[in-house]
C-alpha atoms as a PDB file:
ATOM      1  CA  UNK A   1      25.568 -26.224   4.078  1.00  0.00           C
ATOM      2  CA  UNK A   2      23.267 -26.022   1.535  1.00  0.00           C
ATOM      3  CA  UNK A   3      20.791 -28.859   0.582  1.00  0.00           C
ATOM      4  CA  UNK A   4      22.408 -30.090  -2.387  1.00  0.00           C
ATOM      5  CA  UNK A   5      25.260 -30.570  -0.350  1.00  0.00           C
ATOM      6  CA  UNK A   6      23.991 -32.111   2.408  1.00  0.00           C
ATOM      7  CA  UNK A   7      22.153 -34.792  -0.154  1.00  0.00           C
ATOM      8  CA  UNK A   8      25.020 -35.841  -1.293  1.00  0.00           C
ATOM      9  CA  UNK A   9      26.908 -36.191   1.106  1.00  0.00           C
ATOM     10  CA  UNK A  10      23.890 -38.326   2.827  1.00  0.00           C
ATOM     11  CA  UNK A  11      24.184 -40.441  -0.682  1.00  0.00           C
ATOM     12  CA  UNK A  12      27.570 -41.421  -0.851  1.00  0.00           C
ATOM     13  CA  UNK A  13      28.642 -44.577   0.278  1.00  0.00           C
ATOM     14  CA  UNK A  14      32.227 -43.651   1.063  1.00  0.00           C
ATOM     15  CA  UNK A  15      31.129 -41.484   4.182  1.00  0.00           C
ATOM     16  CA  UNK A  16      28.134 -43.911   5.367  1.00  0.00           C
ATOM     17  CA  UNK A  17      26.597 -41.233   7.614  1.00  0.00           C
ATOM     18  CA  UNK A  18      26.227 -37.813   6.228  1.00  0.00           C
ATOM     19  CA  UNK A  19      28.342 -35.791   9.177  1.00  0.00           C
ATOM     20  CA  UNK A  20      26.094 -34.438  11.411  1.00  0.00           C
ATOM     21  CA  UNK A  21      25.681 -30.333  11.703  1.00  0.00           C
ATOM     22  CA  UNK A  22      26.715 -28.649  15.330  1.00  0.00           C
ATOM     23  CA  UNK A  23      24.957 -25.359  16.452  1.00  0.00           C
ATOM     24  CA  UNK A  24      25.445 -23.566  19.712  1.00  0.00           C
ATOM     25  CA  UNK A  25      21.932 -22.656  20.941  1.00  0.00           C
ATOM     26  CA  UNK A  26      20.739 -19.012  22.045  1.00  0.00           C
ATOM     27  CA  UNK A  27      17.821 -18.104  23.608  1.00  0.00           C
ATOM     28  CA  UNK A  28      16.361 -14.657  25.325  1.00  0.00           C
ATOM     29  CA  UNK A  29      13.542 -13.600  26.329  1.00  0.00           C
ATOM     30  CA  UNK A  30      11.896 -12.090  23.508  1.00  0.00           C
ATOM     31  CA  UNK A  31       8.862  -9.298  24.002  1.00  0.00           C
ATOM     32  CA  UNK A  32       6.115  -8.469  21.836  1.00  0.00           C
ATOM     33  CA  UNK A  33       6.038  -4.828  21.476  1.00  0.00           C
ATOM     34  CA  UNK A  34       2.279  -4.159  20.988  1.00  0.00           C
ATOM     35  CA  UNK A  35       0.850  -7.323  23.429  1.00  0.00           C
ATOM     36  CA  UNK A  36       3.761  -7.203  26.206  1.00  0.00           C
ATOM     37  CA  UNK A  37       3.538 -10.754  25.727  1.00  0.00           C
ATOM     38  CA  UNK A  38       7.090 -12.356  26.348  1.00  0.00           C
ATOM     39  CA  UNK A  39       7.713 -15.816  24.514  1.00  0.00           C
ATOM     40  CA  UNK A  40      10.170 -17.565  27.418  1.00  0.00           C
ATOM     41  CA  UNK A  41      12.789 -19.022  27.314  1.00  0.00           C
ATOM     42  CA  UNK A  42      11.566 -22.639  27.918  1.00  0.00           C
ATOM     43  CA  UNK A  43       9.011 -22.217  24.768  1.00  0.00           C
ATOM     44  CA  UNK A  44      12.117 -21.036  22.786  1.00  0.00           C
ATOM     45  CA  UNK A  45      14.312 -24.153  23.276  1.00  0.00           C
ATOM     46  CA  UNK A  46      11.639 -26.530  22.854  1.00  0.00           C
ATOM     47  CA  UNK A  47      11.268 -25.079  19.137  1.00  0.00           C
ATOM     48  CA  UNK A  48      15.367 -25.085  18.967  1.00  0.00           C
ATOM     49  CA  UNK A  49      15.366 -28.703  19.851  1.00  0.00           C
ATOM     50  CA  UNK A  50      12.522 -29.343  17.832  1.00  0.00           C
ATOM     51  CA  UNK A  51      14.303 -27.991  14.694  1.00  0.00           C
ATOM     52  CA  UNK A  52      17.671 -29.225  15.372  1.00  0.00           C
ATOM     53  CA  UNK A  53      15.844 -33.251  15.433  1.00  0.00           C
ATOM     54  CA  UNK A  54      14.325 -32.625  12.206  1.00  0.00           C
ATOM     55  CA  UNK A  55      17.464 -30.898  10.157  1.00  0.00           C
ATOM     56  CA  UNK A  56      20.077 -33.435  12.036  1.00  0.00           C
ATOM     57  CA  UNK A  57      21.660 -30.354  14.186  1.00  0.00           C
ATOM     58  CA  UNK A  58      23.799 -31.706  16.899  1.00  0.00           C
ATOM     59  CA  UNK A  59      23.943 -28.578  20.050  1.00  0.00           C
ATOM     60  CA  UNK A  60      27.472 -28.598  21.491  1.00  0.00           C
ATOM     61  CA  UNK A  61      26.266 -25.559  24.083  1.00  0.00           C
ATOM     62  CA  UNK A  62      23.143 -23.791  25.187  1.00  0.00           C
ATOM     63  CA  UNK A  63      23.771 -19.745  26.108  1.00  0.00           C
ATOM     64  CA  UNK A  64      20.884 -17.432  27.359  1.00  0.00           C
ATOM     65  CA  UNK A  65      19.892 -14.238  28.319  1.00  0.00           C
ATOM     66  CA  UNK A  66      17.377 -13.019  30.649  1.00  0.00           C
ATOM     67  CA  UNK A  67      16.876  -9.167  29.742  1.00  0.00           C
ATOM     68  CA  UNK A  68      16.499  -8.867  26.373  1.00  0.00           C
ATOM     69  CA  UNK A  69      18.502  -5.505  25.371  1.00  0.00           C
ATOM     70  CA  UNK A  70      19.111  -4.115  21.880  1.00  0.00           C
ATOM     71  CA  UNK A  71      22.522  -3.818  21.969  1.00  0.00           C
ATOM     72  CA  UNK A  72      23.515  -7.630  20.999  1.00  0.00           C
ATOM     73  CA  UNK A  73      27.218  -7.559  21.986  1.00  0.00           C
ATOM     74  CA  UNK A  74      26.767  -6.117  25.476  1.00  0.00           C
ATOM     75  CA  UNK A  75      24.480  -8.968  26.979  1.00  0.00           C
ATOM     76  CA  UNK A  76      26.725 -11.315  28.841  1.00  0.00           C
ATOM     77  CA  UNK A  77      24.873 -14.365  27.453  1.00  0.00           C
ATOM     78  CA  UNK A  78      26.419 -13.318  23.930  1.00  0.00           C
ATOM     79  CA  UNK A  79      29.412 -12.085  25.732  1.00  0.00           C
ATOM     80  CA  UNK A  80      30.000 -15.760  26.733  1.00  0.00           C
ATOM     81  CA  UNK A  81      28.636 -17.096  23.282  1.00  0.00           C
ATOM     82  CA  UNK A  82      31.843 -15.562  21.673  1.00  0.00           C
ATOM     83  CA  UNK A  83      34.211 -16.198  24.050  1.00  0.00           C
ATOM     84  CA  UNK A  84      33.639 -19.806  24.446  1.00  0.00           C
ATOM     85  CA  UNK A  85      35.824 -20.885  21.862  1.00  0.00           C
ATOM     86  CA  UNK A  86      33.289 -23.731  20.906  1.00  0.00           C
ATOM     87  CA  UNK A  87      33.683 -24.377  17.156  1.00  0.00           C
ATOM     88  CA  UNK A  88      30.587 -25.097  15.617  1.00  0.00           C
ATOM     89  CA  UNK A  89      28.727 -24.041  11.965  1.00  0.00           C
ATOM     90  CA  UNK A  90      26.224 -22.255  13.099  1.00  0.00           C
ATOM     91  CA  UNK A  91      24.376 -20.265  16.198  1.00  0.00           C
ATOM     92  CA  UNK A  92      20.534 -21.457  16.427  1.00  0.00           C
ATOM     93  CA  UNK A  93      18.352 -19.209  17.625  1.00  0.00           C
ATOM     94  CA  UNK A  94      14.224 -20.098  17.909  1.00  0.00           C
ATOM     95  CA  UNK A  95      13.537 -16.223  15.797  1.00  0.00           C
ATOM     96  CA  UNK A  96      16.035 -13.487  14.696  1.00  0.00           C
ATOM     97  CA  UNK A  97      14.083 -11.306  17.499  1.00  0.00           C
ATOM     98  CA  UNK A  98      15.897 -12.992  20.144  1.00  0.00           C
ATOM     99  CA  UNK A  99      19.169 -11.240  18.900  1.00  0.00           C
ATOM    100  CA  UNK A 100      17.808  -7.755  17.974  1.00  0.00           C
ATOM    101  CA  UNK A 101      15.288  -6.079  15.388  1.00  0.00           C
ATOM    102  CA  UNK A 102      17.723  -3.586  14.397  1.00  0.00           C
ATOM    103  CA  UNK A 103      18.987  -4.523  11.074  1.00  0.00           C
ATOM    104  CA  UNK A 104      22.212  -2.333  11.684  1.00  0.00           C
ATOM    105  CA  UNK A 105      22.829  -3.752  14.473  1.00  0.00           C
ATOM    106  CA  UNK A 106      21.972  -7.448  13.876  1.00  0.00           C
ATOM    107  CA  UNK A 107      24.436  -6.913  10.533  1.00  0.00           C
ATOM    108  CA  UNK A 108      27.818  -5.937  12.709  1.00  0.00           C
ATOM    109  CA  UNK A 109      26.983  -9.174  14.888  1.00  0.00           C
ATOM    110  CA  UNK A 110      26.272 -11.653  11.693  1.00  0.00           C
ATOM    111  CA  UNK A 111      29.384 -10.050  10.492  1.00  0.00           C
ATOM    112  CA  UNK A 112      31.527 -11.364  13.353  1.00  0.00           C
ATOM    113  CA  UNK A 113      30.124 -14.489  13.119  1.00  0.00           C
ATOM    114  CA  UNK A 114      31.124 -14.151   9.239  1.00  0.00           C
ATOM    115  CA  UNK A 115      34.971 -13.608  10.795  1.00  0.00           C
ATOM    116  CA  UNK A 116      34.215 -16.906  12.931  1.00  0.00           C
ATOM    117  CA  UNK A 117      33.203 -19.383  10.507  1.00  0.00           C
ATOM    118  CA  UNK A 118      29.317 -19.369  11.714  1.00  0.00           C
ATOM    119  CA  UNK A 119      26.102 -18.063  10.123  1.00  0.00           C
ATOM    120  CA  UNK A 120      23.054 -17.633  11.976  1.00  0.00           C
ATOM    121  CA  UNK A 121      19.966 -20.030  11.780  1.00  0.00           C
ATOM    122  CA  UNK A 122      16.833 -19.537  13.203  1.00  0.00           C
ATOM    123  CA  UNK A 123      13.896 -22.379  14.056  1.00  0.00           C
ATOM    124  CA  UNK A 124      11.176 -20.690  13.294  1.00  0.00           C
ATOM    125  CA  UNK A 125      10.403 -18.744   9.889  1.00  0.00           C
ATOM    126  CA  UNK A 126       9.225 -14.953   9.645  1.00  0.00           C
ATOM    127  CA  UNK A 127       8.408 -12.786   7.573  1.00  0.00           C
ATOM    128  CA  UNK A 128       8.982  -9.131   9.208  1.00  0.00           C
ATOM    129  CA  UNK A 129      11.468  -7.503   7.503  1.00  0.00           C
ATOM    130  CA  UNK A 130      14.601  -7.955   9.620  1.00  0.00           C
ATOM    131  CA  UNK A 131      13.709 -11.513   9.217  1.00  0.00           C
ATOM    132  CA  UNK A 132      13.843 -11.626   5.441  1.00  0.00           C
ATOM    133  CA  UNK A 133      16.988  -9.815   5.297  1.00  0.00           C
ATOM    134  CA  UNK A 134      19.050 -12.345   7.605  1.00  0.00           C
ATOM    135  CA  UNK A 135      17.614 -14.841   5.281  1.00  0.00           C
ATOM    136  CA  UNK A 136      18.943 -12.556   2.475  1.00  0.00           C
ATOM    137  CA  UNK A 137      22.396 -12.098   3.834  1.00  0.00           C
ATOM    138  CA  UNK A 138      23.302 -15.829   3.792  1.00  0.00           C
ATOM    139  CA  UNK A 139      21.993 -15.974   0.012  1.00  0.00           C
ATOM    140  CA  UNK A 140      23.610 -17.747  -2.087  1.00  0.00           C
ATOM    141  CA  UNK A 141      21.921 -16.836  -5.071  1.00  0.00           C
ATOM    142  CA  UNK A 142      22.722 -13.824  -7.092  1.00  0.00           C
ATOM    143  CA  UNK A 143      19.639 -11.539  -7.596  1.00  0.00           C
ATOM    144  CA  UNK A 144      17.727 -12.280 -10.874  1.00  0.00           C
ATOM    145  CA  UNK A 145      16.589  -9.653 -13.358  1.00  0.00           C
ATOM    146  CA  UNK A 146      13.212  -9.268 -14.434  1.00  0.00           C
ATOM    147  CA  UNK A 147      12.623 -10.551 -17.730  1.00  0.00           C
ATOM    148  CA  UNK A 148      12.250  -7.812 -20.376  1.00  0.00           C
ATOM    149  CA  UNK A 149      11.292  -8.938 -24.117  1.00  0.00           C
ATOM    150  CA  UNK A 150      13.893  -8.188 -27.004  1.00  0.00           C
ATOM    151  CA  UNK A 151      12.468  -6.086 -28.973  1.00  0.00           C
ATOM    152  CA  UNK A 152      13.228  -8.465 -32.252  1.00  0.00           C
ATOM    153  CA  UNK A 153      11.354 -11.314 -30.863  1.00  0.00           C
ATOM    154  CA  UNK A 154       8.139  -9.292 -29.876  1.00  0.00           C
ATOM    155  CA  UNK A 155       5.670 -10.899 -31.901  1.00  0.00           C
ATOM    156  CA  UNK A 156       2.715  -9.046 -33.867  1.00  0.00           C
ATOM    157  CA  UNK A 157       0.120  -9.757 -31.799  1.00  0.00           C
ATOM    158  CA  UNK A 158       2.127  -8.234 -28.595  1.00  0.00           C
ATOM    159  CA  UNK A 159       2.261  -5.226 -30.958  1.00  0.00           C
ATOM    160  CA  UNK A 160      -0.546  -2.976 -30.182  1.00  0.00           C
ATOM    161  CA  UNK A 161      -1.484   0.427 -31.593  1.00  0.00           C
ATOM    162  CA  UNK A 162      -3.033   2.908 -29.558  1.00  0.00           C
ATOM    163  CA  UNK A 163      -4.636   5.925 -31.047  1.00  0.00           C
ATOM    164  CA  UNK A 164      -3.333   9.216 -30.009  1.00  0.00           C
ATOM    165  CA  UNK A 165      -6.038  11.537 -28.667  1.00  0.00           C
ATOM    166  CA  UNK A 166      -7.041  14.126 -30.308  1.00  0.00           C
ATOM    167  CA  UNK A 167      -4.998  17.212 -29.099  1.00  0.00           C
ATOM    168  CA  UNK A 168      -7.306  19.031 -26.780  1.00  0.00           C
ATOM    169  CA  UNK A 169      -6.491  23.471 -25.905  1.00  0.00           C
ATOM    170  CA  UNK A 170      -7.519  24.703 -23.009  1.00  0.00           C
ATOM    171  CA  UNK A 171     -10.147  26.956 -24.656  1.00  0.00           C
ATOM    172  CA  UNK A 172     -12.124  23.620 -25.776  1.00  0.00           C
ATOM    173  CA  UNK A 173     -12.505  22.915 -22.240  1.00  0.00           C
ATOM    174  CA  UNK A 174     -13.633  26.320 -21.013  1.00  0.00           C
ATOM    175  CA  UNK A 175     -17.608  26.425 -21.176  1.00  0.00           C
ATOM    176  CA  UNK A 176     -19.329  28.917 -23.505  1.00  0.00           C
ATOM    177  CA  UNK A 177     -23.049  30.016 -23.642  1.00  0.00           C
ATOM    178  CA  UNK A 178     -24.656  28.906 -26.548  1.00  0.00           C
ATOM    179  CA  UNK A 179     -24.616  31.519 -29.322  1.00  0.00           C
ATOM    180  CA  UNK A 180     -21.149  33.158 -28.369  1.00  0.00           C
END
């Protein structure tokens, strides 16, 4: 629900109480490729609950993993996820690494929950690039071209004249001993 939305509907007085969001919450451990550190579980729903207080997300259910694998649709955690059944708007995850940083693969999986009503929300904002591009996917906005000057507007002082350089042979550039 977008912003605007969720405004308004806070503002009217026919509905009192804007209606509250549900999320079904994911979590896996998640490991740093470079460090081997692991962010837990436990440091990963304290950020999901944190997030889902401040933007008025009620959690119906709470599905984990242990293992963290690649392949999104073969850990049993997600397995159960999908099978529940549990109508909701949205699956909350702490970072889009918890699913997968495979683009390809994180696409087929926001793509079923496309076919399910649900869109993916994460807790905490990144910027790597499979990040950005789960951001992207849920964009409403259409993509905005660059501004480019009409040519009949451009005023004089934008008009600026360069001097052509002199045209310069190959046989200027070769040295020759003085007096040839």
């Amino acid at each position: 629900m977008s912003p605007a939305r969720r405004l308004r509907q806070q503002m009217s007085g026919d509905r009192g109480k804007a209606m509250a969001r549900t999320a079904i919450a994911y979590v896996s451990d998640v490991i740093l490729g470079r460090t081997g550190e692991v962010i837990s579980r436990a440091a990963q729903k304290e950020a999901i609950r944190r997030h889902a207080d401040a933007s008025g997300i009620e959690i119906v259910a709470w599905f984990e993993d242990e293992a963290y694998d690649e392949e999104i649709l073969t850990r049993e955690g997600i397995r159960s996820l999908l099978a529940s059944g549990k109508r909701c708007d949205c699956i909350l995850v702490e970072r889009v690494w918890a699913l997968s940083r495979s683009w390809t693969l994180l696409e087929a999986f926001l793509g079923e929950l496309g076919q399910r009503g649900m869109r993916l929300e994460a807790a905490t904002t990144l910027w790597d690039c499979t990040s950005q591009r789960a951001r992207h996917f849920y964009s409403d906005r259409k993509p905005r071209r660059p501004r480019v000057p009409r040519p009949d507007v451009v005023t004089a002082a934008a008009r600026v004249r360069i001097k052509k350089p002199e045209r310069l042979f190959f046989t200027d550039l070769v040295h020759r001993p003085a007096g040839a």
